[in-house]
PDB file of N, CA and C in Angstrom:
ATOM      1  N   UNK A   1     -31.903  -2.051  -8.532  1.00  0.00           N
ATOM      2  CA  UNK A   1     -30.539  -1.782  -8.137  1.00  0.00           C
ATOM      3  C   UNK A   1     -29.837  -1.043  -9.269  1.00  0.00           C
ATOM      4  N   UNK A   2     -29.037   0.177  -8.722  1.00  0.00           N
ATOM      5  CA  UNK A   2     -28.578   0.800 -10.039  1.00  0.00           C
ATOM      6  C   UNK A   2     -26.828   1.139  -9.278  1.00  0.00           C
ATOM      7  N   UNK A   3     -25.950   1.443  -9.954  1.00  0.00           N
ATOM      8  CA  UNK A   3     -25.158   1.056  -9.497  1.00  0.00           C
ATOM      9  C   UNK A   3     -23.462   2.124 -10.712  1.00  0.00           C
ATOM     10  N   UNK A   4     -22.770   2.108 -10.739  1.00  0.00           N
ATOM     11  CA  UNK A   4     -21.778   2.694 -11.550  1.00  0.00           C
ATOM     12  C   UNK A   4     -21.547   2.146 -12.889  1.00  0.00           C
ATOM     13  N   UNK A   5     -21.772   0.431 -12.853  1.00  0.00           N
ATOM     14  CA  UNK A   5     -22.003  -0.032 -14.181  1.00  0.00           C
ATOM     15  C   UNK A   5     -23.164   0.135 -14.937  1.00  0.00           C
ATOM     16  N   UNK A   6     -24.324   0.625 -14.577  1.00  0.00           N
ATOM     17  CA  UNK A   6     -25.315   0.736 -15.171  1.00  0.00           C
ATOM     18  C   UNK A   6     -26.213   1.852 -14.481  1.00  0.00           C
ATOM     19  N   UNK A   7     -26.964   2.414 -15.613  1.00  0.00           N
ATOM     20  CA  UNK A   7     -28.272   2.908 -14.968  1.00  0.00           C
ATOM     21  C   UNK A   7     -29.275   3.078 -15.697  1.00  0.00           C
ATOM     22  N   UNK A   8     -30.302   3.348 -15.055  1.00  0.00           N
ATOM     23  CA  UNK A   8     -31.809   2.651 -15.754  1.00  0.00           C
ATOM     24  C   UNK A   8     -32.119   3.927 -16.158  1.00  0.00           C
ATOM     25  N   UNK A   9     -32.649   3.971 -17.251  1.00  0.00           N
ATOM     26  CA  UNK A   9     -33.119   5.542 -18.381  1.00  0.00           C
ATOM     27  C   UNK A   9     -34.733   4.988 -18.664  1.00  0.00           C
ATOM     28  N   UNK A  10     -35.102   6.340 -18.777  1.00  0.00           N
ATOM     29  CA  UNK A  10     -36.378   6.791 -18.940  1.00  0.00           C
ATOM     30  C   UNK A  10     -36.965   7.590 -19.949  1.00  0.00           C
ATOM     31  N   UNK A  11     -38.015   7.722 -20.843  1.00  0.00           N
ATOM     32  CA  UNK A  11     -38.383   8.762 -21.856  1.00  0.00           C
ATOM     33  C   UNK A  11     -39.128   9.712 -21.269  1.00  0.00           C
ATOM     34  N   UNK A  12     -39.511   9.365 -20.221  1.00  0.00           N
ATOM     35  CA  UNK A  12     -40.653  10.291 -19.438  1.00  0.00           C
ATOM     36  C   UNK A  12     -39.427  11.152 -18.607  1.00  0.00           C
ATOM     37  N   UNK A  13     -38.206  10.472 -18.385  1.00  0.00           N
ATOM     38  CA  UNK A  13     -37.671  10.958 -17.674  1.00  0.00           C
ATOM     39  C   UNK A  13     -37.804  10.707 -15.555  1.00  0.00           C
ATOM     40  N   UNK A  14     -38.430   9.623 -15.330  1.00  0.00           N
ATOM     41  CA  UNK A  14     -38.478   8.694 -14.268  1.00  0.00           C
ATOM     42  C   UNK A  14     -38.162   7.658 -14.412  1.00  0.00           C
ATOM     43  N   UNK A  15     -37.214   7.130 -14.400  1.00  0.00           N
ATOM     44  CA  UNK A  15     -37.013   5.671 -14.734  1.00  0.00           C
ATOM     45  C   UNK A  15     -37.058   5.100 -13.546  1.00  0.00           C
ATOM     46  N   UNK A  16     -37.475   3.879 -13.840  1.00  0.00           N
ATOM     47  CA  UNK A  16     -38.824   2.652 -12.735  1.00  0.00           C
ATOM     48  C   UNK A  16     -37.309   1.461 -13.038  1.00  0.00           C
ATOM     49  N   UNK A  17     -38.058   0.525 -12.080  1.00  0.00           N
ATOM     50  CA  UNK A  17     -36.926  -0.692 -12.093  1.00  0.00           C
ATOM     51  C   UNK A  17     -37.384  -1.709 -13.406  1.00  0.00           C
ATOM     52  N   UNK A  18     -38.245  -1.252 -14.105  1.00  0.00           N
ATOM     53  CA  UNK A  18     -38.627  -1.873 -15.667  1.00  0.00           C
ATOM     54  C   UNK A  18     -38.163  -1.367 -16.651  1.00  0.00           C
ATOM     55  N   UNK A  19     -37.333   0.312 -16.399  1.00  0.00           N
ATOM     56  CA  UNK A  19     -36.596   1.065 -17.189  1.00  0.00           C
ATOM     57  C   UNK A  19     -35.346   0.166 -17.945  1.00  0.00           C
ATOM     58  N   UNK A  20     -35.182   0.646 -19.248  1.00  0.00           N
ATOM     59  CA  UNK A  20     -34.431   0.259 -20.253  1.00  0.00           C
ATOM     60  C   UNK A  20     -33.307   0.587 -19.127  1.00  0.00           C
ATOM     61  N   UNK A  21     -32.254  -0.554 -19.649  1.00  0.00           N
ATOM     62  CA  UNK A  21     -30.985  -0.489 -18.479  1.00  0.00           C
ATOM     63  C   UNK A  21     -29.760   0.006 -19.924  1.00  0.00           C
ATOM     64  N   UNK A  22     -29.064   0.958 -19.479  1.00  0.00           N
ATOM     65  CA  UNK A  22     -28.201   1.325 -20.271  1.00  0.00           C
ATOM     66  C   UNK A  22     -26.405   0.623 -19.661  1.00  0.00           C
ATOM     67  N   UNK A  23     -25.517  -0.018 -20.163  1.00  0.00           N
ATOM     68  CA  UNK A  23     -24.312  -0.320 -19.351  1.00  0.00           C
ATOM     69  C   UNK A  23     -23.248   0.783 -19.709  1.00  0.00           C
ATOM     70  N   UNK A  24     -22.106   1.050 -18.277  1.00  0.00           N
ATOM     71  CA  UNK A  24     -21.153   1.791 -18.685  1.00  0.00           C
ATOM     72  C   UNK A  24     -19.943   0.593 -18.808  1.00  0.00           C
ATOM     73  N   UNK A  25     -20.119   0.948 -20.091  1.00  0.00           N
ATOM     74  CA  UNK A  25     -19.250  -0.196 -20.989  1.00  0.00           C
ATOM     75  C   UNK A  25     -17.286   0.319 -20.460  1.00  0.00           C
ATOM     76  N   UNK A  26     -17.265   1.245 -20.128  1.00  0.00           N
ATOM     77  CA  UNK A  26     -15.898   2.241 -19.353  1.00  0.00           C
ATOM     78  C   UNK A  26     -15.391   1.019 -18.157  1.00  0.00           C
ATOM     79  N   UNK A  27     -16.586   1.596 -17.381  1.00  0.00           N
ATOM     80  CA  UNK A  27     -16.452   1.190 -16.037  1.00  0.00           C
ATOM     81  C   UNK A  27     -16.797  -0.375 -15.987  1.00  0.00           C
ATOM     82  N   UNK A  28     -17.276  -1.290 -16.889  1.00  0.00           N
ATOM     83  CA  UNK A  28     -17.154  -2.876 -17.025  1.00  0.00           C
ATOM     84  C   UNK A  28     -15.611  -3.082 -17.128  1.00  0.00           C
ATOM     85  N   UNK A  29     -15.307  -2.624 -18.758  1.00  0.00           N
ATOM     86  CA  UNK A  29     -14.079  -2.864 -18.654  1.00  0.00           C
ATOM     87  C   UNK A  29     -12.555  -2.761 -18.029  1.00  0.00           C
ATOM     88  N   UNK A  30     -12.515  -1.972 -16.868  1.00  0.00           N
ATOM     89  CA  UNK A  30     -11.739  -1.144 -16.071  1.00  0.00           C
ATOM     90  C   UNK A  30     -11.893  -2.622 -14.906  1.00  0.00           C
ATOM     91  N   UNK A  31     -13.470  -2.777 -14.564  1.00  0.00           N
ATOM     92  CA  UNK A  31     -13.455  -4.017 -13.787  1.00  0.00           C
ATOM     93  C   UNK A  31     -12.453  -5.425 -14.638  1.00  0.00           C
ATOM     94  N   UNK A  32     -12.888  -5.387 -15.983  1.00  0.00           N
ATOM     95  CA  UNK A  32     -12.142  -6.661 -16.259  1.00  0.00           C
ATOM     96  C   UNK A  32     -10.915  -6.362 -16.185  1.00  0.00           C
ATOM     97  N   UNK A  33     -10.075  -5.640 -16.730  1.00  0.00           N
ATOM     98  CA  UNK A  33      -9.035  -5.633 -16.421  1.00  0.00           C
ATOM     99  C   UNK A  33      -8.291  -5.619 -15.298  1.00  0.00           C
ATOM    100  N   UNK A  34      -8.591  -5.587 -14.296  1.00  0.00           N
ATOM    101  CA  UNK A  34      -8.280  -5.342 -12.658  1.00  0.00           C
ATOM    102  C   UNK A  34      -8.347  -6.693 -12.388  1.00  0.00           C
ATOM    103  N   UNK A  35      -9.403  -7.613 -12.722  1.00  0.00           N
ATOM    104  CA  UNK A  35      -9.302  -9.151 -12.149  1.00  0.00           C
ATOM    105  C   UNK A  35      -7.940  -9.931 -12.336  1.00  0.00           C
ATOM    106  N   UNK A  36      -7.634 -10.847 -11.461  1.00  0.00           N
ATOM    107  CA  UNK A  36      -6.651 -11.037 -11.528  1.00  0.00           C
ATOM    108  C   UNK A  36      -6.850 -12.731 -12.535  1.00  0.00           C
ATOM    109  N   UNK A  37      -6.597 -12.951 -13.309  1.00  0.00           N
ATOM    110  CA  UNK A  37      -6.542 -14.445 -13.840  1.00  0.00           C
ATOM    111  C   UNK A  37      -5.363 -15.575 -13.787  1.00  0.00           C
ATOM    112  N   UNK A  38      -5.252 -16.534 -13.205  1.00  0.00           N
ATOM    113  CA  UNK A  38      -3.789 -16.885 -13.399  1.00  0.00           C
ATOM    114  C   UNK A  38      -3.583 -17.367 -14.675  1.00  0.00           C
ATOM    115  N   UNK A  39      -2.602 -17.007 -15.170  1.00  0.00           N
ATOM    116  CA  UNK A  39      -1.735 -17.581 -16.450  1.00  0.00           C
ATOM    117  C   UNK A  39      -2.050 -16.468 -17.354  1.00  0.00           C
ATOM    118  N   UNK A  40      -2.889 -15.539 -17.344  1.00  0.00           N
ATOM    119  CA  UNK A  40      -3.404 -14.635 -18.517  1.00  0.00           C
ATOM    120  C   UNK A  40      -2.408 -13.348 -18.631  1.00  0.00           C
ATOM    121  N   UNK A  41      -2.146 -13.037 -19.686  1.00  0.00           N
ATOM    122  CA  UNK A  41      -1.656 -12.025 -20.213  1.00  0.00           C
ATOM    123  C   UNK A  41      -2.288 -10.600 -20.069  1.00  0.00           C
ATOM    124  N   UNK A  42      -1.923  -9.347 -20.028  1.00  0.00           N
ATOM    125  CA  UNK A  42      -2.171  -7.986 -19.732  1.00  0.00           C
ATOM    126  C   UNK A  42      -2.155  -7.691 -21.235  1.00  0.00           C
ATOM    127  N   UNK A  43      -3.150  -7.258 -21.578  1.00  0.00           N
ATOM    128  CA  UNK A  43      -3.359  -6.997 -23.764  1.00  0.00           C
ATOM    129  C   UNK A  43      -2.275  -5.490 -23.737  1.00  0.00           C
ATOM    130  N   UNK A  44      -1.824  -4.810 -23.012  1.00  0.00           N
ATOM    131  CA  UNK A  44      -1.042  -4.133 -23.378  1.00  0.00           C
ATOM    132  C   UNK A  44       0.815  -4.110 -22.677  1.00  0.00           C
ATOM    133  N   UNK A  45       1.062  -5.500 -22.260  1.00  0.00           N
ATOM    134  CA  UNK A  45       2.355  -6.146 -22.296  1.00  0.00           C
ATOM    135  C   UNK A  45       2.333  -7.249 -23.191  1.00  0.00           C
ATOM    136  N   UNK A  46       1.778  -7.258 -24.289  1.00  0.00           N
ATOM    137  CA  UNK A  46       1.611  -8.241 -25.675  1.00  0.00           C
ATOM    138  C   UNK A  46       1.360  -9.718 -25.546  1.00  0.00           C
TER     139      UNK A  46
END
């Protein structure tokens, strides 16, 4: 499964589902911030 948070890289340049998984560390964090938590603070309203 490969997906927007991640994708699987290759040296051969085929990457297999045993391929080194690289994360888009962007698009994780964009998810965390969007969740909603109750009681938690927004890190950029202090």
């Amino acid at each position: 499964m490969q997906g927007k948070e991640y994708r699987h890289y290759a040296v051969e340049g085929d990457p297999g589902h045993y391929s080194e998984c690289l994360y888009n560390i962007e698009e994780i964090m964009r998810w965390i911030e969007n969740q909603k938590q109750p009681g938690a603070k927004n890190a950029s309203s202090g």
